[in-house]
Protein backbone atom coordinates (compact mmCIF):
# COMPACT_ATOMS: atom_id res chain seq x y z
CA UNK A 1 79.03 92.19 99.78
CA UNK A 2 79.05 90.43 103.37
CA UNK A 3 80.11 87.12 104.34
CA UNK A 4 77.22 84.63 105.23
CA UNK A 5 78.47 85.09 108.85
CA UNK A 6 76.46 86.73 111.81
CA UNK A 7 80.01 87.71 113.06
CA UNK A 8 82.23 90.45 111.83
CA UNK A 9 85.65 89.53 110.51
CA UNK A 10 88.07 90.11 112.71
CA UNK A 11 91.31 92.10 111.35
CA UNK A 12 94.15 90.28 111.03
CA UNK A 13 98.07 91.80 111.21
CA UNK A 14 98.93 92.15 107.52
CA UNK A 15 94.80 92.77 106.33
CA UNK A 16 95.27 95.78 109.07
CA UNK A 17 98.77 97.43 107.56
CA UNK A 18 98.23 96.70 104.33
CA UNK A 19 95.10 98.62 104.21
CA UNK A 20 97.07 101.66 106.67
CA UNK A 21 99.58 101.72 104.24
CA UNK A 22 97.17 102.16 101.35
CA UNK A 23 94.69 104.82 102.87
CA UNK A 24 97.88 106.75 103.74
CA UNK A 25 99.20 106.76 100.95
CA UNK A 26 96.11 107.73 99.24
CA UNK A 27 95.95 110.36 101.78
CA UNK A 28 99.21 111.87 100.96
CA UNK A 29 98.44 111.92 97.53
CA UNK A 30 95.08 113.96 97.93
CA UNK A 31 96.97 116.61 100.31
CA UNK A 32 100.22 116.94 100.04
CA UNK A 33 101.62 114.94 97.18
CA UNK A 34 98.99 116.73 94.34
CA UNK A 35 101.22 116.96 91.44
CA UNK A 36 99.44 114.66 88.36
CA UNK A 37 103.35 113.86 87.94
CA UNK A 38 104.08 112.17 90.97
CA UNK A 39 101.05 109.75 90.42
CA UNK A 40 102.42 109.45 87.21
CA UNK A 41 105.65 107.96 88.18
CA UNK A 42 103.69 105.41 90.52
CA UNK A 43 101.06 104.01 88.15
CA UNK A 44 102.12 101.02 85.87
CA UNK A 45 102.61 101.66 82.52
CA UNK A 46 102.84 98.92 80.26
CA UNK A 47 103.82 101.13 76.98
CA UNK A 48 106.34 102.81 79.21
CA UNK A 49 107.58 99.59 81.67
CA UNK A 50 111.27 99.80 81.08
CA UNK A 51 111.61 103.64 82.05
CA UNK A 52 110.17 102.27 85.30
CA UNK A 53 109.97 99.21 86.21
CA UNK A 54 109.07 100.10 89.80
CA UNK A 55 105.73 101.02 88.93
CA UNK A 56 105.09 97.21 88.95
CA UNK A 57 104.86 97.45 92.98
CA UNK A 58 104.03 101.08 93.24
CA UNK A 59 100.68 101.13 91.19
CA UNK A 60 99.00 99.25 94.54
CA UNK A 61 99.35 102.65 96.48
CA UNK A 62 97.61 104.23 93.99
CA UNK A 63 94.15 104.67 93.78
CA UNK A 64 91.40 106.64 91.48
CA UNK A 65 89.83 108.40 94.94
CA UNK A 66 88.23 107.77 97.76
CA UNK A 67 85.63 105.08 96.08
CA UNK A 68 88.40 103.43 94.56
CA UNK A 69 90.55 102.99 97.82
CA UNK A 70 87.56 102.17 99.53
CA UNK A 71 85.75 99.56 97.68
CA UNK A 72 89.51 97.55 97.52
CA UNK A 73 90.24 97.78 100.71
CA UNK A 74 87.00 96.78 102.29
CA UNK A 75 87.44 93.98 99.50
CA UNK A 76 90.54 92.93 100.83
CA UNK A 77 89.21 93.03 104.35
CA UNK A 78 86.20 90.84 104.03
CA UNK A 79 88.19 87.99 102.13
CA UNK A 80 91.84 88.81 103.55
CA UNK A 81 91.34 88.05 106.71
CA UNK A 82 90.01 84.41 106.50
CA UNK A 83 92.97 83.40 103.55
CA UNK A 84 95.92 85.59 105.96
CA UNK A 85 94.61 83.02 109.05
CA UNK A 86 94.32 80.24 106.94
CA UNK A 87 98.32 80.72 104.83
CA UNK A 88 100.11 82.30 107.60
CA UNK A 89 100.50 86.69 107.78
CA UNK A 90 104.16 85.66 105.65
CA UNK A 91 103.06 84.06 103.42
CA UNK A 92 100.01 86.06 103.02
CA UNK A 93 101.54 89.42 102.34
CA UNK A 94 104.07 87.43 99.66
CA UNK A 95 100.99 85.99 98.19
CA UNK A 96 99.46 89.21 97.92
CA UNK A 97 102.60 90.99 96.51
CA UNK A 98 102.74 88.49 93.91
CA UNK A 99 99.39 88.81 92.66
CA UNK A 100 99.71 92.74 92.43
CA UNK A 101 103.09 92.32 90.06
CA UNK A 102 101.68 89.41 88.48
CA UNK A 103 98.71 91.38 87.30
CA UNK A 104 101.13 94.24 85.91
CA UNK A 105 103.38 91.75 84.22
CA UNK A 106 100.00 90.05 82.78
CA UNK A 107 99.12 93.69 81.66
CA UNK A 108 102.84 93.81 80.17
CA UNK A 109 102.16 90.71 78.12
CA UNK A 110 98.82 91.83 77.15
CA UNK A 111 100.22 95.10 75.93
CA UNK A 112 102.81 93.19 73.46
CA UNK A 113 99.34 92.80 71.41
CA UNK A 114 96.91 95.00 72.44
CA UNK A 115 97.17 98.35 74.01
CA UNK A 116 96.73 98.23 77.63
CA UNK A 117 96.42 101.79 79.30
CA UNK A 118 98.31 103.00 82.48
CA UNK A 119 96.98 100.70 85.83
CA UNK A 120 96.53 102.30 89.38
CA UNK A 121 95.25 100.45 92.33
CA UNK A 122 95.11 97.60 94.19
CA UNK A 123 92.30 95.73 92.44
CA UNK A 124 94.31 92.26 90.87
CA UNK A 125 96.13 91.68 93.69
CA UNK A 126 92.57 91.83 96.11
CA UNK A 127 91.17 89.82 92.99
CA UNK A 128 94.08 87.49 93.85
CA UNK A 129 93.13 87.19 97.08
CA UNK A 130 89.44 86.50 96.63
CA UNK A 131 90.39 83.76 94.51
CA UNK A 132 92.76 82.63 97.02
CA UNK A 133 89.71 82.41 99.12
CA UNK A 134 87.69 80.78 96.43
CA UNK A 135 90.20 77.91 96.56
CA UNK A 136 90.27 77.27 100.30
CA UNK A 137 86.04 77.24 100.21
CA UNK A 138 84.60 77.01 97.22
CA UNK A 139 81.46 75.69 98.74
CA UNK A 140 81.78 78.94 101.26
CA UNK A 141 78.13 80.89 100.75
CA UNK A 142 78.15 84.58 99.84
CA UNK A 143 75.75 87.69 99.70
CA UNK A 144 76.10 90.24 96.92
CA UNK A 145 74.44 93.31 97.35
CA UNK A 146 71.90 94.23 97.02
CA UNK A 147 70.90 91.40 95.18
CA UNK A 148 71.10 89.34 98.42
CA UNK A 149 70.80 85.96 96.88
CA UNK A 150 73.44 83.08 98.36
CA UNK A 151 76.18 82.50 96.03
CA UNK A 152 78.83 79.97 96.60
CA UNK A 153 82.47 81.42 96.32
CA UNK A 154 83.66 79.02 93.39
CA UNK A 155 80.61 80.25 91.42
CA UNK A 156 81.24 84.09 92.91
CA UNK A 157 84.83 83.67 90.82
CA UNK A 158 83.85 81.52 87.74
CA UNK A 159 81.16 84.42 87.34
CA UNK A 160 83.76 87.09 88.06
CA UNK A 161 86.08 85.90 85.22
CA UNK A 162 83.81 85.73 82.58
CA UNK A 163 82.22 88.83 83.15
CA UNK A 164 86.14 90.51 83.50
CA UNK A 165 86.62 89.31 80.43
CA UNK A 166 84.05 90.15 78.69
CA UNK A 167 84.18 93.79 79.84
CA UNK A 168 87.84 93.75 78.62
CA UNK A 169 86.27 92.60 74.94
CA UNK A 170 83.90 95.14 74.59
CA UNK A 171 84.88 98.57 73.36
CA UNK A 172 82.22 100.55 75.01
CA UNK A 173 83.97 99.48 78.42
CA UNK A 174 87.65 98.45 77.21
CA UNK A 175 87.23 102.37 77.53
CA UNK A 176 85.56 103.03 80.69
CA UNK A 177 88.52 103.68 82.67
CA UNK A 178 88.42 100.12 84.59
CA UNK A 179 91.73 97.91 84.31
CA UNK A 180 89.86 94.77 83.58
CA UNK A 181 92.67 92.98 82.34
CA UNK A 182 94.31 93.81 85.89
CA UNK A 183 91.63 92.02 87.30
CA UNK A 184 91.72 89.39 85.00
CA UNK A 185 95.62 88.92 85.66
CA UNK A 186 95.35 88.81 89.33
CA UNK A 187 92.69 85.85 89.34
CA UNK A 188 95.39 84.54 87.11
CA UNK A 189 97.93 85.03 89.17
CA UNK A 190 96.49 83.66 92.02
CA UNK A 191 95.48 80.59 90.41
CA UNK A 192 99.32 79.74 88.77
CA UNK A 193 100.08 80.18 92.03
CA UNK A 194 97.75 77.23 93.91
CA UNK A 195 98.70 75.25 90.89
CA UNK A 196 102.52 75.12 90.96
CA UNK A 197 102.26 74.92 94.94
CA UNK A 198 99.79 72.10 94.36
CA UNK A 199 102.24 69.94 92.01
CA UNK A 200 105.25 71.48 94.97
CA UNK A 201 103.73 69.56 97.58
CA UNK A 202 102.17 66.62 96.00
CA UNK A 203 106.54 65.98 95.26
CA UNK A 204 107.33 66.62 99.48
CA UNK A 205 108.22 64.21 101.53
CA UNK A 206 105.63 63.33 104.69
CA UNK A 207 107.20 63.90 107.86
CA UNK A 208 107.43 61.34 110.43
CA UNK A 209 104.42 59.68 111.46
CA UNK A 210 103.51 60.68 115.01
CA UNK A 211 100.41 59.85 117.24
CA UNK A 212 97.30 62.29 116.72
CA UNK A 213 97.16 63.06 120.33
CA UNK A 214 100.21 65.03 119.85
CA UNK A 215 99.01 67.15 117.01
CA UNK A 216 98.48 70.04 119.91
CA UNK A 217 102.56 69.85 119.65
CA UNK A 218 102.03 71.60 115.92
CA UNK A 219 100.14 74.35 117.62
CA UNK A 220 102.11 75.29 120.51
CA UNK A 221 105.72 75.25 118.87
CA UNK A 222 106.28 78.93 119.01
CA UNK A 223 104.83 78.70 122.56
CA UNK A 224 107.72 77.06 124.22
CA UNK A 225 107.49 76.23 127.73
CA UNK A 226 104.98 79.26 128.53
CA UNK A 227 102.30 77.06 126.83
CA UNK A 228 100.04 75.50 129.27
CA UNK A 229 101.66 71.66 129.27
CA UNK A 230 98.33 70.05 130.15
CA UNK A 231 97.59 68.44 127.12
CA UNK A 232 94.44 69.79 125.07
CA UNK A 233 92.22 68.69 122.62
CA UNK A 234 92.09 70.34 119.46
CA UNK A 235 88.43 70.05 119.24
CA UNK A 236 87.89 71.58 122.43
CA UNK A 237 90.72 74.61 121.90
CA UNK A 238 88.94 75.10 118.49
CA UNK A 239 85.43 75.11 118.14
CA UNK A 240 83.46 76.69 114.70
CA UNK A 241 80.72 76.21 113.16
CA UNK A 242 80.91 75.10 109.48
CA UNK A 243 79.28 76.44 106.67
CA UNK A 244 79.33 79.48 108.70
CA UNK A 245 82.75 80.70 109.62
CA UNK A 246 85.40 79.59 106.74
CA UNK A 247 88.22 79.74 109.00
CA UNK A 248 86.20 77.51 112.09
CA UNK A 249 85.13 75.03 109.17
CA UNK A 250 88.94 74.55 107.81
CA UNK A 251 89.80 73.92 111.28
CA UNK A 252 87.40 71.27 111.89
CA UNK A 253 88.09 69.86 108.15
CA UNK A 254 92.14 69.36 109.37
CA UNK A 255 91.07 68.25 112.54
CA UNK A 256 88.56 65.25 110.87
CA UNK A 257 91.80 65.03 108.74
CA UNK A 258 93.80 64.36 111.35
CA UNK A 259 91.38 62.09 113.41
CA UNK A 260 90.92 59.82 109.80
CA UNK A 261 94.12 59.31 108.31
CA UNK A 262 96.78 60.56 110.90
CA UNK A 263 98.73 63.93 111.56
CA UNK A 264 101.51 62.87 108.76
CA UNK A 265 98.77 63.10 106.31
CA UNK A 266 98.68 67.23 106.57
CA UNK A 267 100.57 69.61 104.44
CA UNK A 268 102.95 71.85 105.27
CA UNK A 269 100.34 74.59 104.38
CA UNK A 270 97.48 72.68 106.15
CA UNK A 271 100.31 72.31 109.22
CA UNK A 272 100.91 76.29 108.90
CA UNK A 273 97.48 76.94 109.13
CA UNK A 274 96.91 75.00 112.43
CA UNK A 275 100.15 76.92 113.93
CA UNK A 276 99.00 80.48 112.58
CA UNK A 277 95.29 79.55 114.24
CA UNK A 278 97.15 77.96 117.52
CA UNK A 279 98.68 81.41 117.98
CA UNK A 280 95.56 83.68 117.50
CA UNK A 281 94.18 81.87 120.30
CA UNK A 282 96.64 82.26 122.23
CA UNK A 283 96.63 85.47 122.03
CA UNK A 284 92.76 85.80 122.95
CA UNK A 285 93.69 83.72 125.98
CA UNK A 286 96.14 86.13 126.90
């Protein structure tokens, strides 16, 4: 599956280690680390949870082989780079973290009525992650292969979830060896997630009101005085093109924000987002 973008996403810092850490540890496992115990001791176990607990966390490293490892990671590339740019690399990685023990603790809870089997890999938390994308543009268009038909990401997730679920109903593939209830708990995950932070800052308090020509102030922060002082306009520092590039098409979406109703109008995670892209091109400048 590609993004309906003629350019290739560009790595971002967290995307880049947390797939490093995850080949790596795949590799060690396939070469040095080859005892059926050790991956054992990693996987999540619902049946088995309080003996350890740890496997909540560890289960991510772990992955059914190469095809495994590689179809989550280049999942977690093509959608974790546009949602790590648009929440920040902190609160990305947390995000993402969360997602992967929420989906064991979901397989916990299942367990408690139906028998879940032991979970490896990293597939709910990049599930998480696509949903977190879903969420930011739903009206974002995607390709499946090979089917190569346009398919908008709320739709790409709505389809997702029914089809997890379904999977996870039928016996012929509740025993196929696929944790679809992990997948199913990471969407979930994600989407208690958007939901309580929703409710979090509809209770915040606006910060002071301050002219919209100083919104560059947002981006430059963490600059201090090595930032160019000219001032700059954001449309001009910033260009995109929607419906093409997500990240470009948020931009321009907090900019018209901005420009309509006044910089106090942004949330902290829509003021995060403007800092996180402020510093990218920074960097590119430099």
């Amino acid at each position: 599956m590609t993004l309906d973008n003629p350019s290739v996403p560009r790595l971002t810092p967290w995307v880049t280690r947390l797939i490093a850490i995850t080949a790596v540890a795949q590799l060690l496992l396939e070469t040095i680390f080859t005892s059926p115990g050790i991956v054992l001791t990693l996987s999540m176990d619902p049946a088995g949870f309080l003996g350890h607990p740890w496997g909540a966390l560890t289960y991510l490293l772990v992955h059914g082989g190469l095809l495994h490892l590689g179809a989550n990671m280049f999942w977690l590339y093509l959608f974790g780079t546009a949602v790590e740019t648009r929440m920040g690399s902190r609160t990305f990685l947390w995000y993402y973290l969360y997602c992967g023990v929420g989906t064991a603790l979901f397989a916990l809870l299942i367990n408690t009525f139906l028998p879940v089997g032991r979970m490896i890999g990293a597939s709910g938390a990049v599930f998480g992650v696509t949903l977190a994308f879903a969420m930011f543009w739903p009206d974002q268009e995607l390709v499946l292969f090979p089917i190569m038909i346009p398919i908008k990401a709320r739709t790409l997730m709505i389809g997702a979830a029914v089809v997890e679920l379904v999977l996870s109903q039928v016996p012929v593939f509740a025993r196929d060896g696929v944790a679809h209830e992990a997948h199913l708990g990471g969407m979930l995950a994600g989407w208690l997630f958007f939901r309580v932070q929703r409710v979090w800052v509809g209770r915040t308090t606006p910060l002071p009101r301050r002219q919209v020509e100083q919104a560059v102030v947002l981006q430059q922060t963490a600059q201090g005085h090595e930032a160019d002082p000219r001032p700059t306009s954001l449309s001009r520092s910033f260009t995109g093109r929607p419906g093409h590039d997500p990240v470009a098409a948020e931009v321009d979406r907090v900019l018209d924000k901005i420009s309509s109703t006044g910089i106090d109008s942004l949330t902290p995670e829509e003021r995060r987002f403007l800092d996180e892209v402020s510093k990218r091109k920074q960097r590119d400048l430099n």
